[in-house]
Protein backbone atom coordinates (compact mmCIF):
# COMPACT_ATOMS: atom_id res chain seq x y z
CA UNK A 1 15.22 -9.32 23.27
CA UNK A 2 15.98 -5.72 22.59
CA UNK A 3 12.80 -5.47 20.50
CA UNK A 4 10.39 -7.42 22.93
CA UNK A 5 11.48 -4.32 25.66
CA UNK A 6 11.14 -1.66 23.04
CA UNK A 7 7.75 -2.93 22.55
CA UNK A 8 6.43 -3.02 26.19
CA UNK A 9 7.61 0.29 26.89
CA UNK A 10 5.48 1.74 24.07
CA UNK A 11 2.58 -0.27 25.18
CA UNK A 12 2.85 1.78 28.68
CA UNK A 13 2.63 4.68 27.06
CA UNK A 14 -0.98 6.14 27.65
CA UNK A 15 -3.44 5.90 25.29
CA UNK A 16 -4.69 8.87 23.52
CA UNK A 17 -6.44 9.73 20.78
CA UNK A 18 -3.76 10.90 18.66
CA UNK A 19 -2.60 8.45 15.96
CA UNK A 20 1.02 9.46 16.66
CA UNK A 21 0.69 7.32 20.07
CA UNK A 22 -1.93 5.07 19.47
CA UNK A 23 -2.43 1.83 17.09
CA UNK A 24 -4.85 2.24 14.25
CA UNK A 25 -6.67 -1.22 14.55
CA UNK A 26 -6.92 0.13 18.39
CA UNK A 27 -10.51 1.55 18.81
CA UNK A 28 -13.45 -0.91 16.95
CA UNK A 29 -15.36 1.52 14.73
CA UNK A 30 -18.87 0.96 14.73
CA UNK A 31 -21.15 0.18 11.48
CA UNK A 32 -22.76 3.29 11.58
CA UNK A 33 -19.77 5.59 11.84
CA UNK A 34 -18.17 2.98 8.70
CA UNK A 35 -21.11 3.71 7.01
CA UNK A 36 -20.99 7.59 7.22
CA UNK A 37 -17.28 7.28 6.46
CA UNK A 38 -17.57 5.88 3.06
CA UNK A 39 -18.36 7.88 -0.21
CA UNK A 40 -21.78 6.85 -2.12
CA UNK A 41 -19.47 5.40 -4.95
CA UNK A 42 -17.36 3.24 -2.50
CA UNK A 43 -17.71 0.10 -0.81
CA UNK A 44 -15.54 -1.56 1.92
CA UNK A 45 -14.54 -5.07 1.93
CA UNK A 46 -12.97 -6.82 5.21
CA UNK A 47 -12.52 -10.35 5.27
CA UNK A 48 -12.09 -13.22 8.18
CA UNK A 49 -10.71 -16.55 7.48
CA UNK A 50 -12.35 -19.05 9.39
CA UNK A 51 -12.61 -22.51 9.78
CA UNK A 52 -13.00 -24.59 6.19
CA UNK A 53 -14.69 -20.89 5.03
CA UNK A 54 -14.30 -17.44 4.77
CA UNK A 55 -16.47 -14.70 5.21
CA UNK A 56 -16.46 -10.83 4.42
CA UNK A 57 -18.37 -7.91 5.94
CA UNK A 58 -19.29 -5.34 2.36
CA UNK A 59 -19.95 -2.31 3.60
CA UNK A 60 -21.62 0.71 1.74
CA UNK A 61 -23.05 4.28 2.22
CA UNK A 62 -26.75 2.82 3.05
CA UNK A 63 -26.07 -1.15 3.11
CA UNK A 64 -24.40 -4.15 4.85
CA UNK A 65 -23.74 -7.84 4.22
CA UNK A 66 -22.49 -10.45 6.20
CA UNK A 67 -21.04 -13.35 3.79
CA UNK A 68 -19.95 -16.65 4.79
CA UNK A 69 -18.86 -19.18 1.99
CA UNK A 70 -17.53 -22.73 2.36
CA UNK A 71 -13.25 -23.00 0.94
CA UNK A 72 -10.08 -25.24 1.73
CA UNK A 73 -8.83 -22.91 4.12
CA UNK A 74 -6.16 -25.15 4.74
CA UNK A 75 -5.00 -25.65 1.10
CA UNK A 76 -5.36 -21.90 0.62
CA UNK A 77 -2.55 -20.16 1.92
CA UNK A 78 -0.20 -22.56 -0.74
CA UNK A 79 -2.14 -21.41 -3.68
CA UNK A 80 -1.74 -17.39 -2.30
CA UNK A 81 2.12 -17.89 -1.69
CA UNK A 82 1.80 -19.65 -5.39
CA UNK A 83 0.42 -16.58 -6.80
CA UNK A 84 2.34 -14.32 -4.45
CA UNK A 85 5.89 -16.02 -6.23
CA UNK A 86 4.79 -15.87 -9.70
CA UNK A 87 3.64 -12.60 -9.90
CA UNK A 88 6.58 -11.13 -8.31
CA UNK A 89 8.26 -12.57 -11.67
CA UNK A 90 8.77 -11.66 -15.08
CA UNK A 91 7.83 -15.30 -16.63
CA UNK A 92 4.63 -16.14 -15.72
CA UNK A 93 3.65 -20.53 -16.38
CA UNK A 94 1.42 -21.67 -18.50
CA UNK A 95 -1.14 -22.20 -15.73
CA UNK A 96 -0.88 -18.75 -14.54
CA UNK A 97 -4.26 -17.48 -15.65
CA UNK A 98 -5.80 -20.40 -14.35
CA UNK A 99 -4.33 -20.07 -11.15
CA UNK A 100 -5.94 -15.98 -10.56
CA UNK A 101 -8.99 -17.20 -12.17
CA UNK A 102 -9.43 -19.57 -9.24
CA UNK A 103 -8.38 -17.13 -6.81
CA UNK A 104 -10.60 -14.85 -8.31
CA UNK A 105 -13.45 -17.14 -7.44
CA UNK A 106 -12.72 -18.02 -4.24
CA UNK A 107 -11.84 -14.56 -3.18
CA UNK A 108 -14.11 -12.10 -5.51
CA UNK A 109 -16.96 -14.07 -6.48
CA UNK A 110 -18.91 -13.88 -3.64
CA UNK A 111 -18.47 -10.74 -2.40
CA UNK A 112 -19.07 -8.89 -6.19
CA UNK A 113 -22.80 -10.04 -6.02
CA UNK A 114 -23.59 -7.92 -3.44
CA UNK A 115 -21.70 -4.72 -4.61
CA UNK A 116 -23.64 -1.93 -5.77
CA UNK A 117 -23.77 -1.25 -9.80
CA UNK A 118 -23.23 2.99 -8.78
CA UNK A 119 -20.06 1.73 -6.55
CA UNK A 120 -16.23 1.98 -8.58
CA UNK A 121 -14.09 1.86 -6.13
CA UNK A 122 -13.01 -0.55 -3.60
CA UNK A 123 -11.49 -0.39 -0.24
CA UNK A 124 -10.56 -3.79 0.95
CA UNK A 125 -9.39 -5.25 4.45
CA UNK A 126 -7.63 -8.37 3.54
CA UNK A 127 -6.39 -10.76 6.48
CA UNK A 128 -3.68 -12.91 7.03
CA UNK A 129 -1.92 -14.16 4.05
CA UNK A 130 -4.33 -12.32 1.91
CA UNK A 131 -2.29 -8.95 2.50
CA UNK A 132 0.38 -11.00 0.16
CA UNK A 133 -1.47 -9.93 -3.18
CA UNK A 134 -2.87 -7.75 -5.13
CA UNK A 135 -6.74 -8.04 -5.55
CA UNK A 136 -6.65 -5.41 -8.63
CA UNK A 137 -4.52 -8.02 -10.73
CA UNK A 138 -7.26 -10.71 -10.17
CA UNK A 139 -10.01 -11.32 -13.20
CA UNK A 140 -13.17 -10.30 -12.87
CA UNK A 141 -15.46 -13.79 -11.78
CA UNK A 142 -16.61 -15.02 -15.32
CA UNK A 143 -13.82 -13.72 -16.98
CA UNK A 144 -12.76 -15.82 -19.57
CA UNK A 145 -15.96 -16.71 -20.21
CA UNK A 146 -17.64 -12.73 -21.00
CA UNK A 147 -14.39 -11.26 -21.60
CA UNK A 148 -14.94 -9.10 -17.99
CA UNK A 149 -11.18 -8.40 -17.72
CA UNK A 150 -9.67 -7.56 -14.20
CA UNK A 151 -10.51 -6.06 -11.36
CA UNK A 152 -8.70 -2.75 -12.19
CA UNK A 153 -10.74 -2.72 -15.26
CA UNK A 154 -13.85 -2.07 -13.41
CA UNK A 155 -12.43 -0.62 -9.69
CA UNK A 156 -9.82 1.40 -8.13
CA UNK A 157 -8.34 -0.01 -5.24
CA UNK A 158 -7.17 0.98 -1.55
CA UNK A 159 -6.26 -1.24 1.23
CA UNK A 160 -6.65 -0.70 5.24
CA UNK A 161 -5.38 -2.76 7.70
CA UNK A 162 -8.48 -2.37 9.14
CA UNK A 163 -11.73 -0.72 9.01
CA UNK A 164 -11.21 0.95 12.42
CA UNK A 165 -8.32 2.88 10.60
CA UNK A 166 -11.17 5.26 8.77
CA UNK A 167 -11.85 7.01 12.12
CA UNK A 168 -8.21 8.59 11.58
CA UNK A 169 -8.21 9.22 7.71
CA UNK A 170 -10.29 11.68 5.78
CA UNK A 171 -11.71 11.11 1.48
CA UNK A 172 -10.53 13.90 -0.43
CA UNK A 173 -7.87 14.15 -3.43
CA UNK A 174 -4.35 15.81 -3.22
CA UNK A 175 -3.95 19.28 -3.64
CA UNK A 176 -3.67 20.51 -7.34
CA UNK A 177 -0.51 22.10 -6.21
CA UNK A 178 0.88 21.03 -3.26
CA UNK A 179 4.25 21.18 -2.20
CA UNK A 180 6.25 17.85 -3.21
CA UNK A 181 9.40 16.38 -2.28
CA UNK A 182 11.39 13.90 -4.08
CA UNK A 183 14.52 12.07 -2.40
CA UNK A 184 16.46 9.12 -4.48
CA UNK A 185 19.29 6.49 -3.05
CA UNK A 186 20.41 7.27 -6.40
CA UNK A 187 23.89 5.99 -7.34
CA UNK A 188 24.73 5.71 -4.00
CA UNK A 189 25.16 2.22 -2.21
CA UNK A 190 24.81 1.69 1.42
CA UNK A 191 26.28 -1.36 3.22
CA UNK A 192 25.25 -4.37 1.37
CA UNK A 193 22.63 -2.74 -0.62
CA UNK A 194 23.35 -1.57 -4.29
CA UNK A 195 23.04 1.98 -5.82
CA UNK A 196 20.01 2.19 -7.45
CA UNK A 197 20.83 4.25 -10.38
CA UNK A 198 16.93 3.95 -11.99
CA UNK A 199 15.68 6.32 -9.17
CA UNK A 200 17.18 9.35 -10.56
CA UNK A 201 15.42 9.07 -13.32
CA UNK A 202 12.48 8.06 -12.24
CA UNK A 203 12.73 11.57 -9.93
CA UNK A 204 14.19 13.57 -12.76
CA UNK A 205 10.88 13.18 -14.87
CA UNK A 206 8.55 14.01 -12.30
CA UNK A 207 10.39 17.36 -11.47
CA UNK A 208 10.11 18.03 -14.95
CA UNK A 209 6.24 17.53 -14.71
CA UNK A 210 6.32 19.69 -11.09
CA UNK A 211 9.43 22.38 -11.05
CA UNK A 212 7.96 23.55 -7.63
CA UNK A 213 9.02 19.79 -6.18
CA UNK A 214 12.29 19.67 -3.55
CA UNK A 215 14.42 16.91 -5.20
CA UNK A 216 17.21 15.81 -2.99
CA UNK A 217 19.57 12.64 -4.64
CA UNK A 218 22.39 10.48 -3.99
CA UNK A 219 24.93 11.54 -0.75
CA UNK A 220 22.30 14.34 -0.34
CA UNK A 221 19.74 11.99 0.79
CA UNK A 222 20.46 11.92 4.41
CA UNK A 223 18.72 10.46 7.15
CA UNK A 224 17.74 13.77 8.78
CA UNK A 225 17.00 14.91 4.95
CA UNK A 226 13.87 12.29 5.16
CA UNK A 227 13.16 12.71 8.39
CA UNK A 228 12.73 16.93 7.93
CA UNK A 229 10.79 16.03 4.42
CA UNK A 230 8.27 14.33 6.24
CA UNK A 231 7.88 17.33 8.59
CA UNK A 232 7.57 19.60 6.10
CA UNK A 233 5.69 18.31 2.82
CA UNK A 234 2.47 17.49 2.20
CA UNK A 235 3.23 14.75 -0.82
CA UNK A 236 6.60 12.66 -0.15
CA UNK A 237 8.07 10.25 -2.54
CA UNK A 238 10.83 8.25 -1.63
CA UNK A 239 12.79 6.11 -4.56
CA UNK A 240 15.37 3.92 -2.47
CA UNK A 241 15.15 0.21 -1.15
CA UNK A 242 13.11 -0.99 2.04
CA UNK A 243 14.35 -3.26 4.42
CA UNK A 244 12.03 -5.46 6.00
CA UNK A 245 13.61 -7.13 9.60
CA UNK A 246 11.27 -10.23 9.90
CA UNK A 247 12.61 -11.01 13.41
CA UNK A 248 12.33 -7.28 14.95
CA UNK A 249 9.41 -5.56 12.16
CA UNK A 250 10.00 -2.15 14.57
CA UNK A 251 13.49 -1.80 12.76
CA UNK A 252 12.66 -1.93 9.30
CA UNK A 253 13.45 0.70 7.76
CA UNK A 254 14.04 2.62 4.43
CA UNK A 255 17.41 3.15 3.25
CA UNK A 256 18.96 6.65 3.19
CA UNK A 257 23.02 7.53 2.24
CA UNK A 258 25.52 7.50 5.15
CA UNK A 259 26.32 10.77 6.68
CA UNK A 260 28.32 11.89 9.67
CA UNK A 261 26.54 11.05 12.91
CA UNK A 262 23.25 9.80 11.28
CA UNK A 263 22.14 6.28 10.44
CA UNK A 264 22.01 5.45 6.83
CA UNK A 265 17.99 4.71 7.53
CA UNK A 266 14.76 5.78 8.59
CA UNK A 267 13.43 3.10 10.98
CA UNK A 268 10.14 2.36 11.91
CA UNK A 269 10.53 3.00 15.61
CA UNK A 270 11.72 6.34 14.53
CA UNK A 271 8.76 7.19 11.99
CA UNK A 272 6.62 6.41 14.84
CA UNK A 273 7.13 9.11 16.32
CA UNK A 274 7.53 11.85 13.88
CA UNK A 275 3.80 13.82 13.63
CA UNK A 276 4.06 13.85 9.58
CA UNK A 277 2.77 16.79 8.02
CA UNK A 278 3.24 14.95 4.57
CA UNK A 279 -0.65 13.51 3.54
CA UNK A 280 0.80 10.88 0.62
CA UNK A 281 3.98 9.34 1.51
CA UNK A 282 4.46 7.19 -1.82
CA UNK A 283 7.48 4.52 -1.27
CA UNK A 284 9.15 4.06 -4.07
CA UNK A 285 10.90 1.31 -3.14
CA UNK A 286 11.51 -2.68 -2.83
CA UNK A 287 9.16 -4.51 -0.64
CA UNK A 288 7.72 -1.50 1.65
CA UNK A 289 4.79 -2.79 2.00
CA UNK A 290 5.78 -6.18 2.91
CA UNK A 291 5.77 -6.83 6.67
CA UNK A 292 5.61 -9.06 10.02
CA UNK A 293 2.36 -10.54 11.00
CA UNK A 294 1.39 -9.49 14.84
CA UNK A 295 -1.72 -9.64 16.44
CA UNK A 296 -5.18 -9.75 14.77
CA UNK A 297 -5.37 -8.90 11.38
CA UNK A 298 -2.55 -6.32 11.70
CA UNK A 299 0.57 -5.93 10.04
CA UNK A 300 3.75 -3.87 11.50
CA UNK A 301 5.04 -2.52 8.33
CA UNK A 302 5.57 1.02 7.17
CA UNK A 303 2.89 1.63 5.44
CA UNK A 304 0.51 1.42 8.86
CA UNK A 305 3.68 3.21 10.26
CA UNK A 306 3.36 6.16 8.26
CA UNK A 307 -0.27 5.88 8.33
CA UNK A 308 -0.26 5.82 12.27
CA UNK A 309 2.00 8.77 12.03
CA UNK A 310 -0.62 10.68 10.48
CA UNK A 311 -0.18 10.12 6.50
CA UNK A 312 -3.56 10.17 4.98
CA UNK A 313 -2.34 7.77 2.04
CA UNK A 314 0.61 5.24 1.45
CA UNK A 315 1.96 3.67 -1.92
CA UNK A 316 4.13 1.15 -1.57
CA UNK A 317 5.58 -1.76 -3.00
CA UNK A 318 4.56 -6.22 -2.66
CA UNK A 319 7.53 -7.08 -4.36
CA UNK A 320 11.27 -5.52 -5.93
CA UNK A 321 9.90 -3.70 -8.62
CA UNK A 322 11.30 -3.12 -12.61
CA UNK A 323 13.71 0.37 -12.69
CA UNK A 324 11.48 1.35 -16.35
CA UNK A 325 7.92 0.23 -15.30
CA UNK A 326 8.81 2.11 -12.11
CA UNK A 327 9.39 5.07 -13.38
CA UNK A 328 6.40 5.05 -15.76
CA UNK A 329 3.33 4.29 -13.66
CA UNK A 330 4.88 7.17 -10.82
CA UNK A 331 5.29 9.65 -13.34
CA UNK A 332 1.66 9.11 -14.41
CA UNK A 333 0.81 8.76 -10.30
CA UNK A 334 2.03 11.96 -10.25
CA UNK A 335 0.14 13.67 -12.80
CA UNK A 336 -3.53 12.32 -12.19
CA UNK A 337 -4.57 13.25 -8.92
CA UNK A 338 -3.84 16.70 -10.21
CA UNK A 339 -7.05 16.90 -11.86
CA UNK A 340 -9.02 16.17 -8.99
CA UNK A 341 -8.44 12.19 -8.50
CA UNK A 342 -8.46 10.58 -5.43
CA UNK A 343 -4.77 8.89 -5.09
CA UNK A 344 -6.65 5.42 -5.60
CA UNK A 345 -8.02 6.32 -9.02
CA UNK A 346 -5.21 8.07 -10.04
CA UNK A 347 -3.16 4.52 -9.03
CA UNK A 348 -5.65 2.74 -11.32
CA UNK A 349 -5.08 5.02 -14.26
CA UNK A 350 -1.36 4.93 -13.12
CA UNK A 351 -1.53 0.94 -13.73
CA UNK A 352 -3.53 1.12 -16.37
CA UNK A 353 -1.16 2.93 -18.34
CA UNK A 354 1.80 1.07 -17.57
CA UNK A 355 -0.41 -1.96 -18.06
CA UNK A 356 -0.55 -1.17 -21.73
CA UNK A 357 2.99 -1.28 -22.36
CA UNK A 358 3.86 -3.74 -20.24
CA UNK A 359 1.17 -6.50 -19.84
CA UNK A 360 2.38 -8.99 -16.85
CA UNK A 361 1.41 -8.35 -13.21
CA UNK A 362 5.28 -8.14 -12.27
CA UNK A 363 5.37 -4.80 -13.79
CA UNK A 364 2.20 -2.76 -12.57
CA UNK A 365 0.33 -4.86 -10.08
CA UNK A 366 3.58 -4.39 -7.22
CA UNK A 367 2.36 -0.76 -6.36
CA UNK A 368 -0.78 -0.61 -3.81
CA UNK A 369 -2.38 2.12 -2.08
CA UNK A 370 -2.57 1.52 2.01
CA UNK A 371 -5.28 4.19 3.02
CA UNK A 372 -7.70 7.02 1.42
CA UNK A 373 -7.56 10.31 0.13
């Protein structure tokens, strides 16, 4: 198989240092080091599923705790794909709430007790099918019962695909004024993929907040176009759809418009080896953050791409998003981190917003942030 040989011959490669070359799960990270990586307001969550239980290492600034609680590990995966389906939907069931409430208690429960009152925001390692959801859409554990809310009420969120990844990523925010590109698929359609006439808005508005940004649309939105962007800016945002190749995960791609002698995508393999300059890379797109399962807890997708490639932060997609919603929560993604926000918080305040016009997971919970800055 053409991918199984691709595959080998990067494994040959030697091993350095560099995250252009090297895996980010890789190198084990040690609790010490984890500790002096985190923040004092910031707490690290990475979870194991085991035998009838799961456990969860929570990590902090000056504490650790190993947790180990008995669940149906073999009925769980069902009731994650469950939620996974129905939140990827407009029309929620009647036993919807029940459902994350449930999850919420096998999943959050435990590991809450033993988080900090000073800590606010969250950077969790799921495993496995966990990676399928989004923890900030769960309830708080007691919910219904002291009117708690969700998770995003009291946290902000990231995601690693490991906790050896922090060796390769640095805390900080975006810079007030950094130097911003914008490309959109636009009206354009590519093979069997549609135009996606929603992204120029959603692209028009924040170049309206941001007149410095680069905004390059529709045929003008070239392979070689994304490829340069990620060379050259430090915040990327591309609106178009990803492709996600179960069977061979190194050629997924995102879509870009046909042009002369250049492929109308960006692949993985390719992305790989590009030594991006661009710190967020946010994805607007369908499913980028979706990916193949491989070894350990890891998943080939582009967001750990892009991260591996040197990208300090990813936003991407769980599921094909809503054009309107879209273009709401990453106009106001946009505008936080501006004032000093860490891309996480300015997510939360992001989903929060979009939240109150439009209530249901489908619309704001599909957007996750896949590293830290």
């Amino acid at each position: 198989m053409l991918e199984a040989r691709f595959a080998l011959a990067r494994q040959q490669k030697a091993v350095t240092g560099s995250r252009v070359t090297q895996p980010l799960a890789l190198l084990p990270i040690s609790l010490a080091a984890t500790q002096a990586s985190l923040p004092w307001h910031t707490a690290l969550i990475e979870y194991a599923i085991l035998d009838h239980a799961l456990a969860a290492f929570v990590v902090t600034r000056n504490s650790a705790s190993e947790l180990h609680w008995p669940v149906d590990t073999a009925a769980l995966p069902a009731k994650i794909q469950w939620l996974r389906v129905k939140m990827a939907s407009a029309k929620q069931p009647v036993e919807f709430a029940e459902r994350l409430a449930d999850a919420s208690e096998i999943l959050l429960a435990p590991v809450l007790k033993v988080v900090p009152a000073r800590v606010d925001e969250l950077i969790l390692v799921p495993t496995e099918y966990l990676l399928s959801i989004p923890f900030e859409a769960l309830p708080l554990p007691g919910a219904a019962s002291n009117k708690a809310g969700l998770l995003i009420d009291r946290f902000a969120v990231a995601y690693l695909p490991s906790a050896s990844t922090l060796q390769f990523l640095r805390f900080g925010p975006p810079a007030a004024s950094p130097d911003l590109f914008l490309g959109a698929l636009g009206d354009v359609s590519v093979e069997d993929w549609p135009s996606l006439p929603g992204t120029l808005e959603e692209t028009e508005k924040i170049q309206a907040l941001f007149p410095f940004a680069r905004r390059i649309t529709g045929t003008a939105f070239t392979h070689d176009v994304a490829v340069d962007s990620l060379l050259r800016y430090s915040e990327v945002h591309f609106a178009t759809h990803g492709i996600l190749d179960a069977q061979s995960p190194l050629f997924s791609a995102l879509v870009t418009a046909p042009a002369p002698g250049q492929a109308a995508r960006l692949s993985l393999y390719e992305v790989m080896d590009i030594r991006v300059k661009s710190r967020l890379v946010i994805l607007s797109a369908c499913e980028t953050d979706r990916g193949q399962l491989s070894g350990g807890d890891e998943i080939v997708g582009l967001t750990r791409i892009f991260l591996q490639a040197g990208a300090e932060s990813v936003v991407s997609s769980l599921w094909k998003v809503d054009d309107q919603a879209t273009a709401l929560l990453t106009e106001a993604l946009h505008t936080h981190p501006r004032s000093g926000e860490s891309t996480s918080v300015a997510l939360r305040h992001a989903q929060l917003e979009t939240r109150r016009k439009f209530a249901q997971p489908f619309y704001w919970a599909a957007f996750i942030e896949t590293g830290v800055r």
